[in-house]
C-alpha atoms as a PDB file:
ATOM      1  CA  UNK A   1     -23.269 -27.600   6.569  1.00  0.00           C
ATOM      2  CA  UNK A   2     -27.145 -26.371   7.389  1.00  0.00           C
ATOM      3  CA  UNK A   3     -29.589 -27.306   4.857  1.00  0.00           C
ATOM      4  CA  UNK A   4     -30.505 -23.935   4.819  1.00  0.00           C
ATOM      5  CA  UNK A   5     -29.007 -22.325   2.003  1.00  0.00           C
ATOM      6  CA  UNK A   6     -29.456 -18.644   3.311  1.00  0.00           C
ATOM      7  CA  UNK A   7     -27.849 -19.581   6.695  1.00  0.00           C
ATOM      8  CA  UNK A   8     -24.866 -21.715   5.131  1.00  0.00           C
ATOM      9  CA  UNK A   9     -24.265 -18.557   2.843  1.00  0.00           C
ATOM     10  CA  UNK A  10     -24.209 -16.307   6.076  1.00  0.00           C
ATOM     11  CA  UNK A  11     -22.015 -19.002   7.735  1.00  0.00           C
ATOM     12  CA  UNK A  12     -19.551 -19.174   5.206  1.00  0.00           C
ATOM     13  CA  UNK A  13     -19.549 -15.855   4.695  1.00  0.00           C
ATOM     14  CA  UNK A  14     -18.537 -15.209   7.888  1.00  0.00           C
ATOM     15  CA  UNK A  15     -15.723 -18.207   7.641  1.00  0.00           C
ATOM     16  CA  UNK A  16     -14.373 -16.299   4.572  1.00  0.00           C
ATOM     17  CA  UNK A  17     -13.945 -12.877   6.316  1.00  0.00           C
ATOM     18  CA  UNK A  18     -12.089 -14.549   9.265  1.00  0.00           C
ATOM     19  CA  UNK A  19      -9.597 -16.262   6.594  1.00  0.00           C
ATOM     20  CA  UNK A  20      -9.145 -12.919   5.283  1.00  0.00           C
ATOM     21  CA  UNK A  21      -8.633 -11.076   8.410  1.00  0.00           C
ATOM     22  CA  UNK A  22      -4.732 -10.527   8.177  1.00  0.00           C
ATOM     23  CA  UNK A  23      -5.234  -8.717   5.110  1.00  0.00           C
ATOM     24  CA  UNK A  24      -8.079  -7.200   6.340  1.00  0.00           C
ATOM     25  CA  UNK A  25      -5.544  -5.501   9.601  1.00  0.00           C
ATOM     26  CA  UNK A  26      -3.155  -4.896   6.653  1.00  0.00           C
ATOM     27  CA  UNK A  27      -5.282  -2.771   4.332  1.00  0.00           C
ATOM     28  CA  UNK A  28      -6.457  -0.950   7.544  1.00  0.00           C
ATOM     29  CA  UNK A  29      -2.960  -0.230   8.854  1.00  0.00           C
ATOM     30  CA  UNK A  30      -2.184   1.024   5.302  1.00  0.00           C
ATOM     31  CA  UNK A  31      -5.167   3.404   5.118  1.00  0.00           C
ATOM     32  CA  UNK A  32      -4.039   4.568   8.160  1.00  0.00           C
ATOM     33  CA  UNK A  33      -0.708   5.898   6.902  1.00  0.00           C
ATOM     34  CA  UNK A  34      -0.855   9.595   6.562  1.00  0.00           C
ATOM     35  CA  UNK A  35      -3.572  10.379   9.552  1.00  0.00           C
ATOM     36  CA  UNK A  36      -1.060  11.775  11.792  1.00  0.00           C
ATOM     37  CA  UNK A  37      -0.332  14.220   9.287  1.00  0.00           C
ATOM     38  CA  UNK A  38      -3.921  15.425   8.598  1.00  0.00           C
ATOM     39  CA  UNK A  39      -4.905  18.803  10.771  1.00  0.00           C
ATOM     40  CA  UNK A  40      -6.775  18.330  14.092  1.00  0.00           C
ATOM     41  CA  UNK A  41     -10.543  19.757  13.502  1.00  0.00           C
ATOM     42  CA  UNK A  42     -13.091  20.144  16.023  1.00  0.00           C
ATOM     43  CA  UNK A  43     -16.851  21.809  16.540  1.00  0.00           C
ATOM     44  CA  UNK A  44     -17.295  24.577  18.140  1.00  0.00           C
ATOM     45  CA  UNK A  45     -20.969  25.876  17.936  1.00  0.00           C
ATOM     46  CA  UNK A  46     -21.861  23.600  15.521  1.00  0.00           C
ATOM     47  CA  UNK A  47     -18.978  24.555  13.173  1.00  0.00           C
ATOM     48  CA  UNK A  48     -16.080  22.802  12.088  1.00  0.00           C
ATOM     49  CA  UNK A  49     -12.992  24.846  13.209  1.00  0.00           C
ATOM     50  CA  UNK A  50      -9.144  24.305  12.709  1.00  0.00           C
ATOM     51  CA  UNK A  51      -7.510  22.791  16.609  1.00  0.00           C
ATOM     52  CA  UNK A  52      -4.155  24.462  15.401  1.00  0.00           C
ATOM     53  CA  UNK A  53      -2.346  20.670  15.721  1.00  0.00           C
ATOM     54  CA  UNK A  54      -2.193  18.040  13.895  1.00  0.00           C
ATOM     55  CA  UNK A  55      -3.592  14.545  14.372  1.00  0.00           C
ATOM     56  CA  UNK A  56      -0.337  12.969  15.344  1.00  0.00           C
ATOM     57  CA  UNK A  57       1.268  16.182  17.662  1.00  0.00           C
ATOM     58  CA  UNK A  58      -2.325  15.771  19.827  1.00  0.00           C
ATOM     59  CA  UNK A  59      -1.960  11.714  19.574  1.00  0.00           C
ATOM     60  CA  UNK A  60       1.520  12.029  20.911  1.00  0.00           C
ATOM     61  CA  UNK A  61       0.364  14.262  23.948  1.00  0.00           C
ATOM     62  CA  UNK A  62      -1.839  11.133  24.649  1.00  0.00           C
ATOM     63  CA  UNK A  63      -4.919  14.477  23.788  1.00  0.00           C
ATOM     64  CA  UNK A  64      -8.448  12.563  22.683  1.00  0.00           C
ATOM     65  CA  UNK A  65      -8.926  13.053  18.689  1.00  0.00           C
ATOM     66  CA  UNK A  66     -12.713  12.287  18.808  1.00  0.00           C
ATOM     67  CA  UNK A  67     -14.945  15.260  19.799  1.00  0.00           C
ATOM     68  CA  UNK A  68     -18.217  14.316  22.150  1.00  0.00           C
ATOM     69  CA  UNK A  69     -20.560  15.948  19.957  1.00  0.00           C
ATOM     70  CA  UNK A  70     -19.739  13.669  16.900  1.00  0.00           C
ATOM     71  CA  UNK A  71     -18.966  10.395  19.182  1.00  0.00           C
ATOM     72  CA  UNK A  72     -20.247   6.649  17.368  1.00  0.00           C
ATOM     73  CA  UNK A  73     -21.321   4.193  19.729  1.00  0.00           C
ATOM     74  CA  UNK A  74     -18.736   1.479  18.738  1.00  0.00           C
ATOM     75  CA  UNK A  75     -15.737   4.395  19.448  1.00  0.00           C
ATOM     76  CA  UNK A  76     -16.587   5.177  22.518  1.00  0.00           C
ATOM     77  CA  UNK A  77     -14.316   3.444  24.605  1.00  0.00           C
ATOM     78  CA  UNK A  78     -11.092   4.466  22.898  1.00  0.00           C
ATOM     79  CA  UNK A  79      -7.463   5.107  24.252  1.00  0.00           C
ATOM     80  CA  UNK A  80      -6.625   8.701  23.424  1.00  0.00           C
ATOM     81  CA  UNK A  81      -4.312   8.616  20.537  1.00  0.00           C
ATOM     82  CA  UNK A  82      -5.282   5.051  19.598  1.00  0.00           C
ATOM     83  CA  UNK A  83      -5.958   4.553  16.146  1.00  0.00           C
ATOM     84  CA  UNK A  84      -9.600   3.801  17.510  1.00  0.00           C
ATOM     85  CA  UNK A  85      -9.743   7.529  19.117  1.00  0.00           C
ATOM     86  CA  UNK A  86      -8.161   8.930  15.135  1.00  0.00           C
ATOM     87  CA  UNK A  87     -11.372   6.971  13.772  1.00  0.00           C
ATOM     88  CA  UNK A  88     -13.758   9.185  15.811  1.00  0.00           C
ATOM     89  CA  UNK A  89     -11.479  11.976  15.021  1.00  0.00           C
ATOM     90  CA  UNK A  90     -13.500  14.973  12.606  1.00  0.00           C
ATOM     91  CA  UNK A  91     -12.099  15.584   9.071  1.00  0.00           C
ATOM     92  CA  UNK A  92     -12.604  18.926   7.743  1.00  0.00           C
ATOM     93  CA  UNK A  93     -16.135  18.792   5.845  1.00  0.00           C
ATOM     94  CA  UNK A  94     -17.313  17.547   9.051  1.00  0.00           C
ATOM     95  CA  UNK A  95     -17.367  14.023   8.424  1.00  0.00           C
ATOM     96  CA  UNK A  96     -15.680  11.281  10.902  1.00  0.00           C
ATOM     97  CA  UNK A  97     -12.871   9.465   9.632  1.00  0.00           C
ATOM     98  CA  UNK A  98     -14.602   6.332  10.545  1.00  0.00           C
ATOM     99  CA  UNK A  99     -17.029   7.270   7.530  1.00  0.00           C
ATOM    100  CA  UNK A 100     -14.193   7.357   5.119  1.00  0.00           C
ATOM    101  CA  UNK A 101     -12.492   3.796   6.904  1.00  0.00           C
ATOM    102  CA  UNK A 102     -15.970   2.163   5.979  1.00  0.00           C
ATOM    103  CA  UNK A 103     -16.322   3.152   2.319  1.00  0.00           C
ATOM    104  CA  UNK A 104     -12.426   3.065   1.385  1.00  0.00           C
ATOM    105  CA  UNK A 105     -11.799   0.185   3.409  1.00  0.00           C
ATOM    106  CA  UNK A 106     -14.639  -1.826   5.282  1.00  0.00           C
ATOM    107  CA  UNK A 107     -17.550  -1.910   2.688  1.00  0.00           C
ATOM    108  CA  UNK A 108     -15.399  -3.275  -0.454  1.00  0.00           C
ATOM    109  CA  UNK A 109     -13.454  -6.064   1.856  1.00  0.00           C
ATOM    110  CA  UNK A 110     -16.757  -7.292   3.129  1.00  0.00           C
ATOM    111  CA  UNK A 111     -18.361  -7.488  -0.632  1.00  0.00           C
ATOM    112  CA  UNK A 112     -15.141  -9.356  -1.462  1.00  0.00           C
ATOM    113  CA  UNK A 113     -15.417 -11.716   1.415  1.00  0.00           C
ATOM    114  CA  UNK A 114     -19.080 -12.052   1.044  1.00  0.00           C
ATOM    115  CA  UNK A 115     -18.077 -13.036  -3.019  1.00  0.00           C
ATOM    116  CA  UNK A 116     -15.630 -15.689  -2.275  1.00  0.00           C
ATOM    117  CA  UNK A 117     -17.807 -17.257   0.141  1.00  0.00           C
ATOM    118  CA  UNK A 118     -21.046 -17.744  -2.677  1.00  0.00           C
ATOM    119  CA  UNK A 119     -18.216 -19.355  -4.765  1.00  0.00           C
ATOM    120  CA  UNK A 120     -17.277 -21.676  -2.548  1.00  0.00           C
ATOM    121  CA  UNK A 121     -20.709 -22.476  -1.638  1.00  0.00           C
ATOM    122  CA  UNK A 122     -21.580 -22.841  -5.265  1.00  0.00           C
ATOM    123  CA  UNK A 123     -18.873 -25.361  -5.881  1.00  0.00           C
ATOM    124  CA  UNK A 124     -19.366 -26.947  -2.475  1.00  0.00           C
ATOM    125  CA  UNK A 125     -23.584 -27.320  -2.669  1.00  0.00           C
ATOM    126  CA  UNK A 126     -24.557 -27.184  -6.525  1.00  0.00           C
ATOM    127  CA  UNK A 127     -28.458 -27.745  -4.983  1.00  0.00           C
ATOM    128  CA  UNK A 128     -28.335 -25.593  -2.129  1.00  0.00           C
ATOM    129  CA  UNK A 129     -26.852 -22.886  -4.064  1.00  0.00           C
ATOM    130  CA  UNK A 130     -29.605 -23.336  -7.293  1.00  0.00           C
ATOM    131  CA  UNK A 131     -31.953 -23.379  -4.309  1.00  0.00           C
ATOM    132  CA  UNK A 132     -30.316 -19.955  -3.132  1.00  0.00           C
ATOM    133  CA  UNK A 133     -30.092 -18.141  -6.368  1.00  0.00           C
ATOM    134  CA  UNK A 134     -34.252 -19.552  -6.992  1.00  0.00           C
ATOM    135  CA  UNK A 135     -35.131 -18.075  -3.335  1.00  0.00           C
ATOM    136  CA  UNK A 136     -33.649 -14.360  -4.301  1.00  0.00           C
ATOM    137  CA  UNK A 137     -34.483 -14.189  -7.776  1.00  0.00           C
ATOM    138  CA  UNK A 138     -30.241 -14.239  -9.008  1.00  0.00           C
ATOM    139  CA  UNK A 139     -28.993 -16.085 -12.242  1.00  0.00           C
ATOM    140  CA  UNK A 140     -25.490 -16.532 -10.345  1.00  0.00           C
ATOM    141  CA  UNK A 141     -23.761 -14.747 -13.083  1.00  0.00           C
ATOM    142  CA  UNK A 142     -22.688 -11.842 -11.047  1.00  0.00           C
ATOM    143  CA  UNK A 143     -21.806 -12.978  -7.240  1.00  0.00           C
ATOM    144  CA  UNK A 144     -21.853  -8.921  -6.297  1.00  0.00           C
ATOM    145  CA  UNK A 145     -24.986  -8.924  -6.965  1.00  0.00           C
ATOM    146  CA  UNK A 146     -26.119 -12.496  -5.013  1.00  0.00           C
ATOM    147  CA  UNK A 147     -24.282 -11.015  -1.507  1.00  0.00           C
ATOM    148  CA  UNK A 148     -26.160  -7.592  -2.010  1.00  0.00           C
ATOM    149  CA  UNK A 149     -29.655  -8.973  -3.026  1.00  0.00           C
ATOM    150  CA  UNK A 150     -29.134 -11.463   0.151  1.00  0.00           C
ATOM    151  CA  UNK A 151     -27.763  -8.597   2.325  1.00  0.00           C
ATOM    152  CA  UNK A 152     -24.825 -10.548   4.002  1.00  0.00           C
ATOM    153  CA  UNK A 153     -22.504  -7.403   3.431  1.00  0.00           C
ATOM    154  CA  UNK A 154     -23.952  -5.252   5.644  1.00  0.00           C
ATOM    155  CA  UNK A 155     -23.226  -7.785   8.698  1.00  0.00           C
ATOM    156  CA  UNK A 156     -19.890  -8.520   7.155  1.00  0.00           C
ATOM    157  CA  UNK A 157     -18.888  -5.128   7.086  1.00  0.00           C
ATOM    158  CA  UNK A 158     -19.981  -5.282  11.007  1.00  0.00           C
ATOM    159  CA  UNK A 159     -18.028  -8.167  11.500  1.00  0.00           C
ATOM    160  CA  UNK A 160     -15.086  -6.474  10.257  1.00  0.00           C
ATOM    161  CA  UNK A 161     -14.910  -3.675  11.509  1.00  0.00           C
ATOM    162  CA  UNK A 162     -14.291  -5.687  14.810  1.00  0.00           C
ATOM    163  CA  UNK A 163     -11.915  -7.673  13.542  1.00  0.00           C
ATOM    164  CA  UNK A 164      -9.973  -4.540  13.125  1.00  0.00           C
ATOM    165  CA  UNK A 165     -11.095  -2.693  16.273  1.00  0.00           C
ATOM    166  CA  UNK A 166     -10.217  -6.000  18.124  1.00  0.00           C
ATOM    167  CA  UNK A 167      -6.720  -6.097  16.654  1.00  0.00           C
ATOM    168  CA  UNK A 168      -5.857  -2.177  16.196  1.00  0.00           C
ATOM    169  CA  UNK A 169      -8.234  -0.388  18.209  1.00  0.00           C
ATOM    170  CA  UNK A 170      -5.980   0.178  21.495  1.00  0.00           C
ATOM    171  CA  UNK A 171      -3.083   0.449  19.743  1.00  0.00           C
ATOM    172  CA  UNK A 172      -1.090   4.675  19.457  1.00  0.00           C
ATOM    173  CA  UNK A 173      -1.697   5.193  16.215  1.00  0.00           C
ATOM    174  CA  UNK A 174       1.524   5.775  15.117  1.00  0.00           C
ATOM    175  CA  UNK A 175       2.851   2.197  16.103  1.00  0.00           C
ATOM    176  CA  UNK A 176      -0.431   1.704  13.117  1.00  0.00           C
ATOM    177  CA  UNK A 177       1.054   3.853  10.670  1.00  0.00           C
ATOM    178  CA  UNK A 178       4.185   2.521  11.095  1.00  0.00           C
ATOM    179  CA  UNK A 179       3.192  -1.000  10.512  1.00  0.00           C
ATOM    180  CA  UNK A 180       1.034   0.052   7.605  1.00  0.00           C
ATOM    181  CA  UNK A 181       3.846   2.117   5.803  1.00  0.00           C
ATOM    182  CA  UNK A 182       5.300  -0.927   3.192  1.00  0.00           C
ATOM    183  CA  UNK A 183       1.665  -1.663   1.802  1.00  0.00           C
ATOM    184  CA  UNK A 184       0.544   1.883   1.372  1.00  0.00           C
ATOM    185  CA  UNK A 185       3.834   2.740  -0.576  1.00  0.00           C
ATOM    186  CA  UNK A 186       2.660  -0.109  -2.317  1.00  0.00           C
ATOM    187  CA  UNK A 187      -0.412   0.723  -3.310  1.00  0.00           C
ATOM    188  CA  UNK A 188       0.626   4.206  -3.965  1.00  0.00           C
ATOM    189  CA  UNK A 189       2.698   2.561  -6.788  1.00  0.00           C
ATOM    190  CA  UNK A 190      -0.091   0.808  -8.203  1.00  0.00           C
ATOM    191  CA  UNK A 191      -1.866   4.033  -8.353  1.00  0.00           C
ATOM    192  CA  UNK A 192       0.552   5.695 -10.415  1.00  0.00           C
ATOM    193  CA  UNK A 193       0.974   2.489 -12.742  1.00  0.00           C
ATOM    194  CA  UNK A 194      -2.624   2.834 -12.937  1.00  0.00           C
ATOM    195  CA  UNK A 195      -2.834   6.652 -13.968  1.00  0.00           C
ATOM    196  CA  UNK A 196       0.194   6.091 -16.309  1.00  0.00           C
ATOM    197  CA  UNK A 197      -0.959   2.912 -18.158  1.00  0.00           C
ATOM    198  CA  UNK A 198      -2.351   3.487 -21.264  1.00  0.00           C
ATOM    199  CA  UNK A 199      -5.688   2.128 -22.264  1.00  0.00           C
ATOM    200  CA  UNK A 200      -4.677  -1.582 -23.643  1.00  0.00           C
ATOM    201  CA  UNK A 201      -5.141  -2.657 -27.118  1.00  0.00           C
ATOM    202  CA  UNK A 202      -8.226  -4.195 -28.952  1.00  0.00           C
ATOM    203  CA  UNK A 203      -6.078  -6.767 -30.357  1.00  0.00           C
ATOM    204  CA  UNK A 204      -4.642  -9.660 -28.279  1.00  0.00           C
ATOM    205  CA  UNK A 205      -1.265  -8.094 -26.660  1.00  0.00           C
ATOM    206  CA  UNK A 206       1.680  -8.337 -28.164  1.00  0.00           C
ATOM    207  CA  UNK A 207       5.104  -9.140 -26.002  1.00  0.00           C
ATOM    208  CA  UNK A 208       5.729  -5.591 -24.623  1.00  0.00           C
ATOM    209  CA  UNK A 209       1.558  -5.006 -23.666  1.00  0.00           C
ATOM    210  CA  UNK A 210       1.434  -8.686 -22.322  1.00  0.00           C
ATOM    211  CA  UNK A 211       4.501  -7.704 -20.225  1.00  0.00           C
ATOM    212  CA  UNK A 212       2.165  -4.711 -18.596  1.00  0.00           C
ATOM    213  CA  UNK A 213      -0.627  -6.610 -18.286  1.00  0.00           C
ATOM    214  CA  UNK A 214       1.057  -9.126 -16.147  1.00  0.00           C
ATOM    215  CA  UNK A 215       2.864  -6.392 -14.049  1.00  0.00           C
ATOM    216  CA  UNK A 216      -1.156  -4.980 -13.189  1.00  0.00           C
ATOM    217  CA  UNK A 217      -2.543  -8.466 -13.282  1.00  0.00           C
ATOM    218  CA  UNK A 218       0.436  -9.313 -10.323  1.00  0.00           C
ATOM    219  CA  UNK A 219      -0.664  -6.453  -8.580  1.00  0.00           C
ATOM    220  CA  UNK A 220      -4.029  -6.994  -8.617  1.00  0.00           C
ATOM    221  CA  UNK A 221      -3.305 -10.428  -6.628  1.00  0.00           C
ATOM    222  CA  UNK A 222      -1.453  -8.735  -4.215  1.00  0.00           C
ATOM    223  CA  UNK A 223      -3.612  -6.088  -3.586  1.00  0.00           C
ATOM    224  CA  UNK A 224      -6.976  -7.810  -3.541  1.00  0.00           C
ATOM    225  CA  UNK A 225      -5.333 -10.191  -0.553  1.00  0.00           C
ATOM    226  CA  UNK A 226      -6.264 -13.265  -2.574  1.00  0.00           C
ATOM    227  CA  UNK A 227      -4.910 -16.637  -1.445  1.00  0.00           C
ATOM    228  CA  UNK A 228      -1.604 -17.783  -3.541  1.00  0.00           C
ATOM    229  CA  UNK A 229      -2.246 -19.893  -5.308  1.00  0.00           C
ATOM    230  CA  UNK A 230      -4.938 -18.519  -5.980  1.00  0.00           C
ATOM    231  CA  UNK A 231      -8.232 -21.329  -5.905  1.00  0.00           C
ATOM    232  CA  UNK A 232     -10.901 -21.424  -8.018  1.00  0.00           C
ATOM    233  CA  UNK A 233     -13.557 -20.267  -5.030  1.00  0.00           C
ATOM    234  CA  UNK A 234     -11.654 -17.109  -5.255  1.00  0.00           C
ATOM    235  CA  UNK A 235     -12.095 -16.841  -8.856  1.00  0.00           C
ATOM    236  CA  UNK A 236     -14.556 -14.025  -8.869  1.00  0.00           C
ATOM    237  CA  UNK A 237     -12.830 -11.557  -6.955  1.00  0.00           C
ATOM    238  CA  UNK A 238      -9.560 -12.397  -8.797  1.00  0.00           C
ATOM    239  CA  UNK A 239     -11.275 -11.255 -12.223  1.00  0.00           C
ATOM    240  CA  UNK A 240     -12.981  -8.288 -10.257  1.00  0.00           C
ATOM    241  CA  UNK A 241      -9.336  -7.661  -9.343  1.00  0.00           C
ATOM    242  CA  UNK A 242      -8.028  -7.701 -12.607  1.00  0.00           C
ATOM    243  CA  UNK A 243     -10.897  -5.193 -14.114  1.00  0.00           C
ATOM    244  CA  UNK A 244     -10.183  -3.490 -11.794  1.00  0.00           C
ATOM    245  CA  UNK A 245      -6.759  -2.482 -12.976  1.00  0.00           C
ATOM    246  CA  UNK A 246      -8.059  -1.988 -16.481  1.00  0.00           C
ATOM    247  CA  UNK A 247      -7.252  -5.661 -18.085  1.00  0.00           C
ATOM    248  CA  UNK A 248      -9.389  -5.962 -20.740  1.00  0.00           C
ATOM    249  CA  UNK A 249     -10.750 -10.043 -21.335  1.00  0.00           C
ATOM    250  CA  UNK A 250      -7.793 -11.023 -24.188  1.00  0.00           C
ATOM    251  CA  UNK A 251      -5.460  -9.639 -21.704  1.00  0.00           C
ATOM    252  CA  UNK A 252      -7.136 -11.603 -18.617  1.00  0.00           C
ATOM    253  CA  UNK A 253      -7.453 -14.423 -20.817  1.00  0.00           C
ATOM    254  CA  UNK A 254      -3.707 -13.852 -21.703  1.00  0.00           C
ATOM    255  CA  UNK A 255      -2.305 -13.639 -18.366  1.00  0.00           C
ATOM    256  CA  UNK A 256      -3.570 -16.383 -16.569  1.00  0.00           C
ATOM    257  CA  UNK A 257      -0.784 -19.227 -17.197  1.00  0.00           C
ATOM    258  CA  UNK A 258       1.395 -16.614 -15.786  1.00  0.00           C
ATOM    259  CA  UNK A 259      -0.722 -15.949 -12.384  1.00  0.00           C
ATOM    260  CA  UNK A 260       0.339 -18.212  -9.317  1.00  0.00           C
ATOM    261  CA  UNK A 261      -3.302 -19.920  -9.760  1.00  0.00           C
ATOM    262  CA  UNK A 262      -4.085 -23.578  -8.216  1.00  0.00           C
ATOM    263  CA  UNK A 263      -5.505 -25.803 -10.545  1.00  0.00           C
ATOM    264  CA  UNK A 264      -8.862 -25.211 -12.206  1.00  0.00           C
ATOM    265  CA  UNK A 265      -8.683 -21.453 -11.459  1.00  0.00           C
ATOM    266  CA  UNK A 266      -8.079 -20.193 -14.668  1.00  0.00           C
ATOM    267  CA  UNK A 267     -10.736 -21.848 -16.405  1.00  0.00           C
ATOM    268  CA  UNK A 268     -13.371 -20.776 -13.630  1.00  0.00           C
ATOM    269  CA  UNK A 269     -11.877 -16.906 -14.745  1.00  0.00           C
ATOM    270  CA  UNK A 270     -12.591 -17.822 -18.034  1.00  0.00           C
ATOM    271  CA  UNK A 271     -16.270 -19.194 -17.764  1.00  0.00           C
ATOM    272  CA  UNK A 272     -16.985 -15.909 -15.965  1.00  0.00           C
ATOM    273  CA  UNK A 273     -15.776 -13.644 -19.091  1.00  0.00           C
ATOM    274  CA  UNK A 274     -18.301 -13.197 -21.482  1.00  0.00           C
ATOM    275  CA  UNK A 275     -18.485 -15.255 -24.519  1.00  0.00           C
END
């Protein structure tokens, strides 16, 4: 590893994002699910008019999806009625597609990836990570905030967006949707679990809460793409993962023995909590 603490963060950072990348192609094969559905839009005189198709009928007829006018660089070269092509395609208010595949999809993944690589750095270089957190003013108490004040998600979210491109790009999108279908029904699921739960209890959970709590905390596992079991460097996005379905700390603290976690990974989710 360098001695420079900035470059071994970037370097692992980048490590972390590649050992993510088949859930990465899964979460983007799920968000995909749906697109051939969506109406074909395109610009005519500056205005966003309705193609009178649909994503998929024009993707079938092997018809581009992306309009010139609004073409990014990086979907240039697509197939026509590759999920590249649907990325460059318009939605309604005018916006590409792509826009909505980096902020539902790219952006979060990268933070994630950039936050399990500063834990592993921190419990693989105690020094070089003090000499990190010294360099960009951070306490370490919130690793979000260490990848964003260092700026290694922006170049991770680069990153993996060609990891994605690389393995979806040229592909019809419907062969995408299809492969995407079982995790989106998925996390349509955890939606409604989500929307339906009620908000838990002050008090530690009893046996029918703690039985909900694990059924969100399970989900949360799955649907963050964590490693099972999960390891202690990947303790931070677990517990992001579980406040993220609403577990309050006695509930995180509760469901942890019952989490497939490798040793020493519950007690790194515990330092985290607040005292």
């Amino acid at each position: 590893m360098t001695d420079d603490p900035v470059e071994a963060m970037a370097l692992t950072s980048r490590e972390a994002l590649r050992d993510r990348a088949g859930a990465l192609v899964e979460e983007a094969c799920a968000w995909a699910v749906g697109l051939s559905d969506r109406p074909w839009v395109q610009r005519r005189h500056g205005r966003v008019v309705d193609g009178g198709q649909t994503i998929g009928s024009r993707a079938l007829s092997g018809l581009p999806l992306a309009g010139e006018e609004d073409a990014r660089l990086e979907l240039g070269d697509a197939a026509p009625g590759s999920f590249q092509d649907a990325l460059g395609a318009l939605a309604p208010d005018g916006t590409l597609l792509a826009e909505r595949f980096d902020d539902e999809v790219l952006v979060p993944f990268a933070l994630a990836a950039g936050v399990v690589a500063a834990g592993r750095l921190q419990r693989a270089d105690p020094q070089g990570w003090a000499d990190l957190l010294d360099e960009l003013g951070e306490d370490g108490s919130d690793l979000e905030a260490v990848v964003r004040a260092g700026e290694w998600d922006a170049p991770l979210r680069a990153d993996a967006e060609q990891l994605v491109l690389g393995a979806l790009g040229r592909r019809p999108l419907a062969e995408v949707e299809a492969e995407g279908l079982p995790l989106a029904v998925v996390r349509a699921a955890e939606a409604q679990t989500r929307a339906a739960a009620e908000r838990p209890p002050a008090a530690p959970p009893g046996a029918a809460a703690l039985e909900g709590a694990v059924f969100l905390a399970e989900a949360a596992v799955a649907g963050a793409g964590l490693t099972v079991p999960v390891p202690p460097d990947e303790a931070e996005v677990l517990l992001l993962a579980l406040r993220d379905e609403g577990l309050e700390e006695d509930e995180v603290l509760a469901v942890l023995p019952l989490l497939p976690l490798a040793p020493g990974t519950a007690a790194a989710v515990a330092a985290r909590l607040s005292p």
